[in-house]
Protein backbone atom coordinates (compact mmCIF):
# COMPACT_ATOMS: atom_id res chain seq x y z
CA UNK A 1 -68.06 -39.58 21.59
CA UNK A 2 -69.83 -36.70 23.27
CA UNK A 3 -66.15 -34.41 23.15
CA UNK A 4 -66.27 -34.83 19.40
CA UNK A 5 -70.49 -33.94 19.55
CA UNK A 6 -69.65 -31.01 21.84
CA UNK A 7 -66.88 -29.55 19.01
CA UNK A 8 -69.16 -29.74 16.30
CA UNK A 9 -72.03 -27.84 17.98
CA UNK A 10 -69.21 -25.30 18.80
CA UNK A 11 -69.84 -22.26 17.04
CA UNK A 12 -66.65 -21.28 15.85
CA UNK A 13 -67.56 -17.54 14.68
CA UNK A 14 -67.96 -17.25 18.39
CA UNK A 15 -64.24 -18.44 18.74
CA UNK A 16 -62.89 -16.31 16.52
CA UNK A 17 -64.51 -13.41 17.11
CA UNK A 18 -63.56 -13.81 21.08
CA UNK A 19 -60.37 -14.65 20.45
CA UNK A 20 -59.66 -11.56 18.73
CA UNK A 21 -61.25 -9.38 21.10
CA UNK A 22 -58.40 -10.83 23.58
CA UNK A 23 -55.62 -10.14 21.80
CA UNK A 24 -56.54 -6.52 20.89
CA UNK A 25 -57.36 -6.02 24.47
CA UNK A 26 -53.99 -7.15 25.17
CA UNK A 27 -52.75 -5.07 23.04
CA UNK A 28 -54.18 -1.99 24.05
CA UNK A 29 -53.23 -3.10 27.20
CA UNK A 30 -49.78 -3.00 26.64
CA UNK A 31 -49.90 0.04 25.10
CA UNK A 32 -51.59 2.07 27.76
CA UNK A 33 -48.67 0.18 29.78
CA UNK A 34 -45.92 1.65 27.77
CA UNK A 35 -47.29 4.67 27.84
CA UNK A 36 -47.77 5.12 31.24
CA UNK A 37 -43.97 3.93 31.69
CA UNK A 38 -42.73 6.77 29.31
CA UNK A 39 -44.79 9.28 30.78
CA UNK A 40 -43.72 8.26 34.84
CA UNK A 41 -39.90 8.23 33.28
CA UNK A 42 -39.66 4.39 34.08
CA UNK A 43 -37.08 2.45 32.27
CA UNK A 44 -37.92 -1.38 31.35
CA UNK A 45 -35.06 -3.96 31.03
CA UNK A 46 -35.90 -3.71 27.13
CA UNK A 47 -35.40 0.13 26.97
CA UNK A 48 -32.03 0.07 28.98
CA UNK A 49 -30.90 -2.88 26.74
CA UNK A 50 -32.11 -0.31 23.80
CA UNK A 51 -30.47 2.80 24.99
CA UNK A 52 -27.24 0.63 25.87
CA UNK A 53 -27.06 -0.58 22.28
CA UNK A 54 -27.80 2.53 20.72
CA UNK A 55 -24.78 4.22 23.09
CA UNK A 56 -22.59 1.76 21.83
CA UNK A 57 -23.61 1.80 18.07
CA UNK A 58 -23.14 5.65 18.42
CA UNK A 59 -19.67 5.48 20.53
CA UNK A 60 -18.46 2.61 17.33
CA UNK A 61 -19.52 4.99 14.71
CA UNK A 62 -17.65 7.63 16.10
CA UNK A 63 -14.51 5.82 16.77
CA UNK A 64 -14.61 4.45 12.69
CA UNK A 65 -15.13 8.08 11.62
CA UNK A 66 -12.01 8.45 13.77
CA UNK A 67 -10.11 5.66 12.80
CA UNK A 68 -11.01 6.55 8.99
CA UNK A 69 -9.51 10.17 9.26
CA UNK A 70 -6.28 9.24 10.96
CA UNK A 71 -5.68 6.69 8.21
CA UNK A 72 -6.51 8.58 5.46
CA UNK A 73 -4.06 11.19 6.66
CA UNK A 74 -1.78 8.49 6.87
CA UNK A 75 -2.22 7.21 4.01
CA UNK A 76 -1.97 11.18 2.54
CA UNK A 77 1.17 11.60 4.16
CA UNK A 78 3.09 7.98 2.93
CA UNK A 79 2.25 9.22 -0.51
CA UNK A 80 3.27 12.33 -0.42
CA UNK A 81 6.55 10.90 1.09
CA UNK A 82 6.59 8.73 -1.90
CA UNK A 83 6.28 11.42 -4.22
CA UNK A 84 8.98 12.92 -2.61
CA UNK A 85 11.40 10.05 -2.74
CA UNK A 86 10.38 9.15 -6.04
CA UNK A 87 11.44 12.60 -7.31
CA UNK A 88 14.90 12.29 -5.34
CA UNK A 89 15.53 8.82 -6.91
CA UNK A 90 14.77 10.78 -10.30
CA UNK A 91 16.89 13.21 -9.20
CA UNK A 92 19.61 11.02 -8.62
CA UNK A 93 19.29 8.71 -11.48
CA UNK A 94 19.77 11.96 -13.74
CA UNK A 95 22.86 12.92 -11.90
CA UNK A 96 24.69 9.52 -11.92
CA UNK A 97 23.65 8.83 -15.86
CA UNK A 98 25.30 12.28 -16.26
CA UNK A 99 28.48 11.47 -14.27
CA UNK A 100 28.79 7.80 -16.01
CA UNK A 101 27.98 9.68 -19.61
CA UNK A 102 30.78 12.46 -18.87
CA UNK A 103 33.54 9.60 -17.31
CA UNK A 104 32.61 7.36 -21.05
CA UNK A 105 33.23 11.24 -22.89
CA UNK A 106 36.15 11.58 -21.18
CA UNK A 107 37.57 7.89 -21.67
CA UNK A 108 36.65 7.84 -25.36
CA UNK A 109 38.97 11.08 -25.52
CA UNK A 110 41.93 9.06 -23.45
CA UNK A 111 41.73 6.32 -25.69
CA UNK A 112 41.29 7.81 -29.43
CA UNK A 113 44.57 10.00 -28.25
CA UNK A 114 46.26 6.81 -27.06
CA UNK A 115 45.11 4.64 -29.91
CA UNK A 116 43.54 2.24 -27.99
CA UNK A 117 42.10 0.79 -24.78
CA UNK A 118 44.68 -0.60 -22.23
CA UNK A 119 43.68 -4.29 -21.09
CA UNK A 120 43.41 -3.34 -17.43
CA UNK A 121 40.38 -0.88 -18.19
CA UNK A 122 38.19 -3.04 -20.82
CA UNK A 123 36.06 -4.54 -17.89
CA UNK A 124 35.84 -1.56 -16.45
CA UNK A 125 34.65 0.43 -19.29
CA UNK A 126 32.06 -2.13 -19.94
CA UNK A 127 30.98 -1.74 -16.59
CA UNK A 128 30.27 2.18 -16.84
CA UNK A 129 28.46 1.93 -20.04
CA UNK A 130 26.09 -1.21 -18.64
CA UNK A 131 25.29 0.82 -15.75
CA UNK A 132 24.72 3.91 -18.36
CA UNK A 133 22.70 2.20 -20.50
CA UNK A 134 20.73 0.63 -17.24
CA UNK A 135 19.57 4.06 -16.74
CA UNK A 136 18.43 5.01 -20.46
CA UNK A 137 21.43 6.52 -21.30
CA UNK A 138 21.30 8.42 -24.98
CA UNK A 139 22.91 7.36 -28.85
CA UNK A 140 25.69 9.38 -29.03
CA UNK A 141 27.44 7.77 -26.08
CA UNK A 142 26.36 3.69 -27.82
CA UNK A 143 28.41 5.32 -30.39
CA UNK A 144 31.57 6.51 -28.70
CA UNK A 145 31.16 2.82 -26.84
CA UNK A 146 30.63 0.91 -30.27
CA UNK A 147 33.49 3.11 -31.83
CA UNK A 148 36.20 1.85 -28.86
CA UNK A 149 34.84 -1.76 -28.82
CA UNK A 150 35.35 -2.08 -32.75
CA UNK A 151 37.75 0.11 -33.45
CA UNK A 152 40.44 0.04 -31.07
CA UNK A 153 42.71 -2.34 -30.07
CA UNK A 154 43.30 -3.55 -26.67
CA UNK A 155 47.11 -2.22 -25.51
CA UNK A 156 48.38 -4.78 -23.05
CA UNK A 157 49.11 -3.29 -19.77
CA UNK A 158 52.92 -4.98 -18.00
CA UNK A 159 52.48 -4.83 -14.24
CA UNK A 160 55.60 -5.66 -12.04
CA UNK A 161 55.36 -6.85 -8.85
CA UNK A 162 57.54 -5.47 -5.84
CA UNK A 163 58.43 -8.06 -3.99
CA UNK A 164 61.06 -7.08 -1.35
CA UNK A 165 62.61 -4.09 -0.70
CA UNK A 166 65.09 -2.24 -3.08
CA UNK A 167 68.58 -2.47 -0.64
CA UNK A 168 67.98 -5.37 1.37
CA UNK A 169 69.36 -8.75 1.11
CA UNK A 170 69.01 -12.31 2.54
């Protein structure tokens, strides 16, 4: 019973106040320490730790900046490659849509002067202006194609086969 007497005639300003004039002490303390340690050149286990992290944030940085740039000239050059192909495969589109329109001219003309479309080329035909159409062929040439499907007839086509040679026999 006399501990818990003691505490109550304890005069707790007293505490407090002492208390605090031990941790600013330490505090100062410390900071004449780190002072001192700056001004001899002394490195602490904390600074190196510091410095070493700092180092190696800096070193990271620069090798992202790095790493950025050579990507983004990458990426710079793929497109431009694209672009590039991407005009070429224009390029050629136009020039085979040409080709397949002239070869559908020039067929429409073969079969208006023969009066009609001979069997063995119907599939064939079909298969130019598909691909012609595939690559947004124009009008005049659905109408040429439209003209020979409805107009003409098919001519049937007689194929002989050679089987043996003319002169010999078994």
């Amino acid at each position: 019973m006399s501990a818990i007497k003691d505490l109550t005639e304890l005069d707790f300003s007293y505490l407090f106040i002492s208390v605090f004039v031990i941790l600013t002490g330490l505090k100062s303390a410390l900071s004449v320490m780190e002072w001192a340690i700056d001004r001899l050149g002394l490195e602490t286990r904390q600074m190196r730790r510091r410095r070493k992290e700092q180092e190696l944030l800096s070193r990271t940085s620069h090798n992202l900046a790095a790493l950025k740039e050579y990507f983004t000239d990458s990426i710079r050059s793929v497109s431009e490659r694209e672009a590039e192909r991407g005009k070429q495969i224009e390029a050629l589109m136009r020039g085979s849509k040409e080709l397949l329109g002239a070869e559908i001219d020039k067929r429409y003309r073969e079969y208006i002067s023969l009066g009609g479309i001979p069997e063995s080329e119907t599939d064939e035909f079909e298969d130019i202006f598909s691909a012609y159409k595939h690559l947004n062929g124009n009008h005049k040439r659905d109408a040429k194609y439209d003209y020979v499907k409805d107009h003409l007839h098919v001519i049937p086509v007689e194929t002989k086969l050679i089987t043996e040679k003319e002169g010999e026999t078994e």
